[in-house]
C-alpha atoms as a PDB file:
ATOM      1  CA  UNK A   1     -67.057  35.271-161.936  1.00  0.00           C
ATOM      2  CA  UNK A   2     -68.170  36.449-158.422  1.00  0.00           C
ATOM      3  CA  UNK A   3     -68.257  40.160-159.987  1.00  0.00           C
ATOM      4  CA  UNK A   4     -70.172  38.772-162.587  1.00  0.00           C
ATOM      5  CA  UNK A   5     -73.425  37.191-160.477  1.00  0.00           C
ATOM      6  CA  UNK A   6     -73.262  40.423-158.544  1.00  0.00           C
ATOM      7  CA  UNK A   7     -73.542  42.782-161.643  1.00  0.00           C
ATOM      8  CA  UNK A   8     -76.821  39.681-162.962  1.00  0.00           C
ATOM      9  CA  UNK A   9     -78.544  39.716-159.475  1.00  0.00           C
ATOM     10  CA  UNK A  10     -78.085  44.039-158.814  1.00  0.00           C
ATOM     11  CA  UNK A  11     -79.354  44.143-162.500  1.00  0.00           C
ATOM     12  CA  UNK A  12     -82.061  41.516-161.618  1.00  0.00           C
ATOM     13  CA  UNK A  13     -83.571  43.760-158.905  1.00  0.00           C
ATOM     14  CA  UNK A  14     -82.813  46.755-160.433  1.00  0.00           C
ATOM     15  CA  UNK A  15     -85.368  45.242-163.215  1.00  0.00           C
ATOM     16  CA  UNK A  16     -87.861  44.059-160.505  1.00  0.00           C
ATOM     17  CA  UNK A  17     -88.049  47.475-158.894  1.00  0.00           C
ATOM     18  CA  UNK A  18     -88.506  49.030-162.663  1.00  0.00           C
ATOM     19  CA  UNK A  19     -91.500  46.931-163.587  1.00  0.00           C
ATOM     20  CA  UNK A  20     -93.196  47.638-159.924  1.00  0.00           C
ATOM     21  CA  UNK A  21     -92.381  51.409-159.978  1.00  0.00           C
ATOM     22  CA  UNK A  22     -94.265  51.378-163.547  1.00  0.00           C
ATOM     23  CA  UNK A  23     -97.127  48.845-162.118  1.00  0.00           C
ATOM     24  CA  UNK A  24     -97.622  51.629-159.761  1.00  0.00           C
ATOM     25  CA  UNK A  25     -97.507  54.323-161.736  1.00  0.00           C
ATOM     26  CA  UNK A  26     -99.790  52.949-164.078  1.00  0.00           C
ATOM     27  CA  UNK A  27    -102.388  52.162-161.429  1.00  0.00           C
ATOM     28  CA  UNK A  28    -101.949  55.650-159.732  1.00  0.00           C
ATOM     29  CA  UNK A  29    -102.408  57.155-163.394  1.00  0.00           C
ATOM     30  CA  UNK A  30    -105.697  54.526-164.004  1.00  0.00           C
ATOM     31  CA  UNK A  31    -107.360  56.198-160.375  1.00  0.00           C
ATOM     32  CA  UNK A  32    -106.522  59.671-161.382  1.00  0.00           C
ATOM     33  CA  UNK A  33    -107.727  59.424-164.696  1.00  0.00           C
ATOM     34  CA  UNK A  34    -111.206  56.818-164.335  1.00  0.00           C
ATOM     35  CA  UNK A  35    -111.254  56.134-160.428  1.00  0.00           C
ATOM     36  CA  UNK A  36    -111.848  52.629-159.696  1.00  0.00           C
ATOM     37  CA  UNK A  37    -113.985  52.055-162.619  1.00  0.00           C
ATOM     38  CA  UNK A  38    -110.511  51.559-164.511  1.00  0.00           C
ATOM     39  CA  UNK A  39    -109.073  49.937-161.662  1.00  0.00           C
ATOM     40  CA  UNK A  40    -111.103  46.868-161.327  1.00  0.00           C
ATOM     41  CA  UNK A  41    -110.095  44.376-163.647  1.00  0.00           C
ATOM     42  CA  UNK A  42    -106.844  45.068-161.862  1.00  0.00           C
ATOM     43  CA  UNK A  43    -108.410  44.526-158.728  1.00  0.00           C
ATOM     44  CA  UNK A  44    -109.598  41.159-159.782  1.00  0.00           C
ATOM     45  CA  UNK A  45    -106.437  40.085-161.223  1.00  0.00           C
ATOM     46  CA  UNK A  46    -104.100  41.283-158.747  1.00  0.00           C
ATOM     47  CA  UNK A  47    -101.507  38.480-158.645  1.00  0.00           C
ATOM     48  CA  UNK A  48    -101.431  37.927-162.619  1.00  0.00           C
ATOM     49  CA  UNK A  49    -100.531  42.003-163.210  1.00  0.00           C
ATOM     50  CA  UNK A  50     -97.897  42.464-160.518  1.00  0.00           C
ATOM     51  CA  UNK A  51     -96.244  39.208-161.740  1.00  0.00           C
ATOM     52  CA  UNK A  52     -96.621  40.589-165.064  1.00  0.00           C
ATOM     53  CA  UNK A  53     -94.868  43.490-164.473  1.00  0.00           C
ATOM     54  CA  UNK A  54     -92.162  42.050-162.462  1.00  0.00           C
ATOM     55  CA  UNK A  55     -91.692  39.739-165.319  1.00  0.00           C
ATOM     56  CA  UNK A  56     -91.562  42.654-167.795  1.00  0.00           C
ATOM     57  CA  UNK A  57     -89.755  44.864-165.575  1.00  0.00           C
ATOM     58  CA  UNK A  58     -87.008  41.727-165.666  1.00  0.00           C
ATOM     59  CA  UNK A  59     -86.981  41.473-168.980  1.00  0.00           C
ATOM     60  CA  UNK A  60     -86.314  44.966-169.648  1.00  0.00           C
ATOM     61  CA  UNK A  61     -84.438  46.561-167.159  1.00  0.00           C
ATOM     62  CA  UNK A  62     -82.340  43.405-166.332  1.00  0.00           C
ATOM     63  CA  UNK A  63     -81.572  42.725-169.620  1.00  0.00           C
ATOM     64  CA  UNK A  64     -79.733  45.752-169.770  1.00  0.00           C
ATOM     65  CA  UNK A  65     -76.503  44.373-167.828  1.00  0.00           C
ATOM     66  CA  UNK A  66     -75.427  43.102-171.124  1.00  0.00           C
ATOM     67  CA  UNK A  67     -74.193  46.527-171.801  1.00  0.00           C
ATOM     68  CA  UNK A  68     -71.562  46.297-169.291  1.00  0.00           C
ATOM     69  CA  UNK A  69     -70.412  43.412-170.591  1.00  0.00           C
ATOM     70  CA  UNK A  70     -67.356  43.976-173.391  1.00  0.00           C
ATOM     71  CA  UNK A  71     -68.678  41.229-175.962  1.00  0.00           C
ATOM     72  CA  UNK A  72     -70.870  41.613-177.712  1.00  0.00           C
ATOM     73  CA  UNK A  73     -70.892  44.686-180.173  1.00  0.00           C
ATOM     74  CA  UNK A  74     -73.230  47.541-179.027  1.00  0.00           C
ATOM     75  CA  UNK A  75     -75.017  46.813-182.190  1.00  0.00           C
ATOM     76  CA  UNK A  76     -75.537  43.068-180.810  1.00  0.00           C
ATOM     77  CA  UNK A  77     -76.500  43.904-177.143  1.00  0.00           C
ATOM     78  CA  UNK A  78     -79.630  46.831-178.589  1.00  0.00           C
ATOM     79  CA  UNK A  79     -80.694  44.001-180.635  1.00  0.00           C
ATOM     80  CA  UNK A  80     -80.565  41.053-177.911  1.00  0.00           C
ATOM     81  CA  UNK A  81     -81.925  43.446-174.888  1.00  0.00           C
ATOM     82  CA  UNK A  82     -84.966  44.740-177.422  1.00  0.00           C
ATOM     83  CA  UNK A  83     -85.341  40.939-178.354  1.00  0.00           C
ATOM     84  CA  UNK A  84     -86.083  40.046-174.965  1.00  0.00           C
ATOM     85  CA  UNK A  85     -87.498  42.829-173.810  1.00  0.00           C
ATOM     86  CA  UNK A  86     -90.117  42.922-176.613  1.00  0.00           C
ATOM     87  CA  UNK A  87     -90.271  39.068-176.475  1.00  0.00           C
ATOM     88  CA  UNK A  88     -91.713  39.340-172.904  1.00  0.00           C
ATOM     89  CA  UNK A  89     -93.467  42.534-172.948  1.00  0.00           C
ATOM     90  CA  UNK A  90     -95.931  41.712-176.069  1.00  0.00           C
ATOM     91  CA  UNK A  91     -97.080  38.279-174.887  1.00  0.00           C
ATOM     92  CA  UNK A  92     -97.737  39.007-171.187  1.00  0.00           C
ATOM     93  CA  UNK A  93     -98.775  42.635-172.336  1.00  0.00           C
ATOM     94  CA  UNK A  94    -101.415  40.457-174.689  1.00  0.00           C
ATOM     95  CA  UNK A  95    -102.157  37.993-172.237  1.00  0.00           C
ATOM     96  CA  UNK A  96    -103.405  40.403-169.292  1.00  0.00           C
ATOM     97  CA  UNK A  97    -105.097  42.534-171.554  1.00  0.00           C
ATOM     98  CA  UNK A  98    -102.179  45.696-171.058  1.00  0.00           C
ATOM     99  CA  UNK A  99    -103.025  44.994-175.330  1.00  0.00           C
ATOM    100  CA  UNK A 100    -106.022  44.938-176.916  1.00  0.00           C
ATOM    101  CA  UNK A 101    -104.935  42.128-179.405  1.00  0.00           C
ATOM    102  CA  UNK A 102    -107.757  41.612-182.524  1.00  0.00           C
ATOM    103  CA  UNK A 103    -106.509  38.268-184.598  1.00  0.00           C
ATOM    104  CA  UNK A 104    -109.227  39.680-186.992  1.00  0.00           C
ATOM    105  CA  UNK A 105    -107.882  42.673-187.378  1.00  0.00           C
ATOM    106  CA  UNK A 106    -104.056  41.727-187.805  1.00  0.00           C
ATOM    107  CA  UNK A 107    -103.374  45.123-189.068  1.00  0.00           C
ATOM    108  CA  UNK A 108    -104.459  47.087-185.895  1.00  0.00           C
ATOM    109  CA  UNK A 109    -102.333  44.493-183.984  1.00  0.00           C
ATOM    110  CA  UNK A 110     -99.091  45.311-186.191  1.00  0.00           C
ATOM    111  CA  UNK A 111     -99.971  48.688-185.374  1.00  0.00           C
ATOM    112  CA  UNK A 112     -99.853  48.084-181.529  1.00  0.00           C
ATOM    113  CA  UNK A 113     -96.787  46.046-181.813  1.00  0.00           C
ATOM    114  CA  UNK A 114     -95.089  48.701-183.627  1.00  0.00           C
ATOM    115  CA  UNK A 115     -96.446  51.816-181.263  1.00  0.00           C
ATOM    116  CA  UNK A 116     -94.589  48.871-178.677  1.00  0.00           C
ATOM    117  CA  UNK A 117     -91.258  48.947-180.033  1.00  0.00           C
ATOM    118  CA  UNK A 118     -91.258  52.766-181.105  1.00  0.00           C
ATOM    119  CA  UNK A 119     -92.313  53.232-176.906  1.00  0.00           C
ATOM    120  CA  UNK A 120     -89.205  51.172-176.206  1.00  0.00           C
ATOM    121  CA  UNK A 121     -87.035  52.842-178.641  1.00  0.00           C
ATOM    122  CA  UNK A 122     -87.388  56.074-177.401  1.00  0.00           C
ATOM    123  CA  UNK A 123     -86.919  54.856-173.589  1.00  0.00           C
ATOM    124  CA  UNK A 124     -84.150  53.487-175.036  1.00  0.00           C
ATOM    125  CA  UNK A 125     -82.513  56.490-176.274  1.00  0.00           C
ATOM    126  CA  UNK A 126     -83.505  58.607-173.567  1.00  0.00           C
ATOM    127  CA  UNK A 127     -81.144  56.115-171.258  1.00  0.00           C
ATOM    128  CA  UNK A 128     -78.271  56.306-174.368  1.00  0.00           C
ATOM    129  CA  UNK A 129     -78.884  60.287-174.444  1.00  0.00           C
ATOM    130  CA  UNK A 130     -78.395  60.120-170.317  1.00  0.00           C
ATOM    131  CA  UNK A 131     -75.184  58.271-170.319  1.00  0.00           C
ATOM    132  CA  UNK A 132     -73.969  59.667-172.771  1.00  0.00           C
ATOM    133  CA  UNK A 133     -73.930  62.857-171.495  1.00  0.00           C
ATOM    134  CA  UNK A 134     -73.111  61.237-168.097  1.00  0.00           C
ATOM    135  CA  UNK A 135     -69.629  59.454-169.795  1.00  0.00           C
ATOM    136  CA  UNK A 136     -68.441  63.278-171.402  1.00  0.00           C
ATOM    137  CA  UNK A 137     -68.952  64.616-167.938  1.00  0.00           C
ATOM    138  CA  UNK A 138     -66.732  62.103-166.587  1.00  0.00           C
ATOM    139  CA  UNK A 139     -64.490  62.582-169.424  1.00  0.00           C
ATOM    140  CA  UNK A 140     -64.196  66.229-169.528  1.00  0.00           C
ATOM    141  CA  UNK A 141     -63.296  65.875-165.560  1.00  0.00           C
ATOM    142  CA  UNK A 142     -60.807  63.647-166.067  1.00  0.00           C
ATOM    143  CA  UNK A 143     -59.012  65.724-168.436  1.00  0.00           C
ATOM    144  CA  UNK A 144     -59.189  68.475-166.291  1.00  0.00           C
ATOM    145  CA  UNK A 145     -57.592  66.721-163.710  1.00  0.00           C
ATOM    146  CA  UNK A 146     -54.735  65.222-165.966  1.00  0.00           C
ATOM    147  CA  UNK A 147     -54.087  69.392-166.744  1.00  0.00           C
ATOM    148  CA  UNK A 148     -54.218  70.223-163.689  1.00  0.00           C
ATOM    149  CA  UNK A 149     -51.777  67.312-162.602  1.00  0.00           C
ATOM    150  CA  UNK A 150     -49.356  68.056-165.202  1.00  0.00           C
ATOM    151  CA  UNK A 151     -49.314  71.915-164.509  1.00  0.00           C
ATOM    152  CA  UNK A 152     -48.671  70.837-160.876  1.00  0.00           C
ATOM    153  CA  UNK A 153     -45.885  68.478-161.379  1.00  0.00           C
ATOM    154  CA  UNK A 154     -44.133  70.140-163.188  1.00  0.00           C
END
């Protein structure tokens, strides 16, 4: 159990730093690309859009410790991390205008909320793609040192 609040509050932070590394980045990216013009609403709402991206940072990256959990199925733990992660992201992506959201123009917002989840689908399998690779590295080194331990026991 003590492992286990460990694994939730490393997971926690690790989600904190992820959604103020990308507040950042998205700032530095607003300056480069419009100066301070693009910056000011920002500016003015300071508080509100680092606590939103904490938040979202949470709900994305932190979710992600259910993957070193053994239950549920992988298919399970993609659908519950993208539940919450999406869950959050939208609504406080909507509410401090990260979104453009038109209610008159309900197609245009499916659009956005789809262009979402296809953004966090691909970050998604970039981090599968990287472990992946990471776990047959691991793999392929372990099986070289069960060779090489049972050519030198013997």
């Amino acid at each position: 159990m003590k492992h286990t609040v460990k694994l939730i509050i490393k997971y926690l932070f690790y989600g904190i730093s992820l959604g103020c590394t990308s507040f950042v980045v998205m700032c530095f990216s607003f300056f480069v690309g419009g100066g301070e013009d693009f910056l000011a609403p920002i500016y003015k709402d300071f508080a509100r859009q680092a606590i939103g991206a904490v938040l979202v940072g949470i709900a994305c990256g932190g979710t992600s410790v259910i993957y070193q959990f053994d239950r549920p199925c992988a298919f399970w733990k993609v659908i519950i991390h993208f539940g919450i992660g999406m869950g959050i992201f939208y609504p406080v992506g909507i509410y401090l205008g990260w979104i453009p959201f038109y209610p008159d123009r309900i197609i245009l917002t499916v659009l956005q909320f789809l262009s979402s989840c296809g953004i966090f689908i691909v970050i998604w399998f970039c981090f599968y793609l990287f472990h992946r690779n990471e776990a047959k590295q691991i793999n392929e080194r372990l099986r070289e040192l069960e060779r090489g331990g049972a050519a030198g026991g013997e």
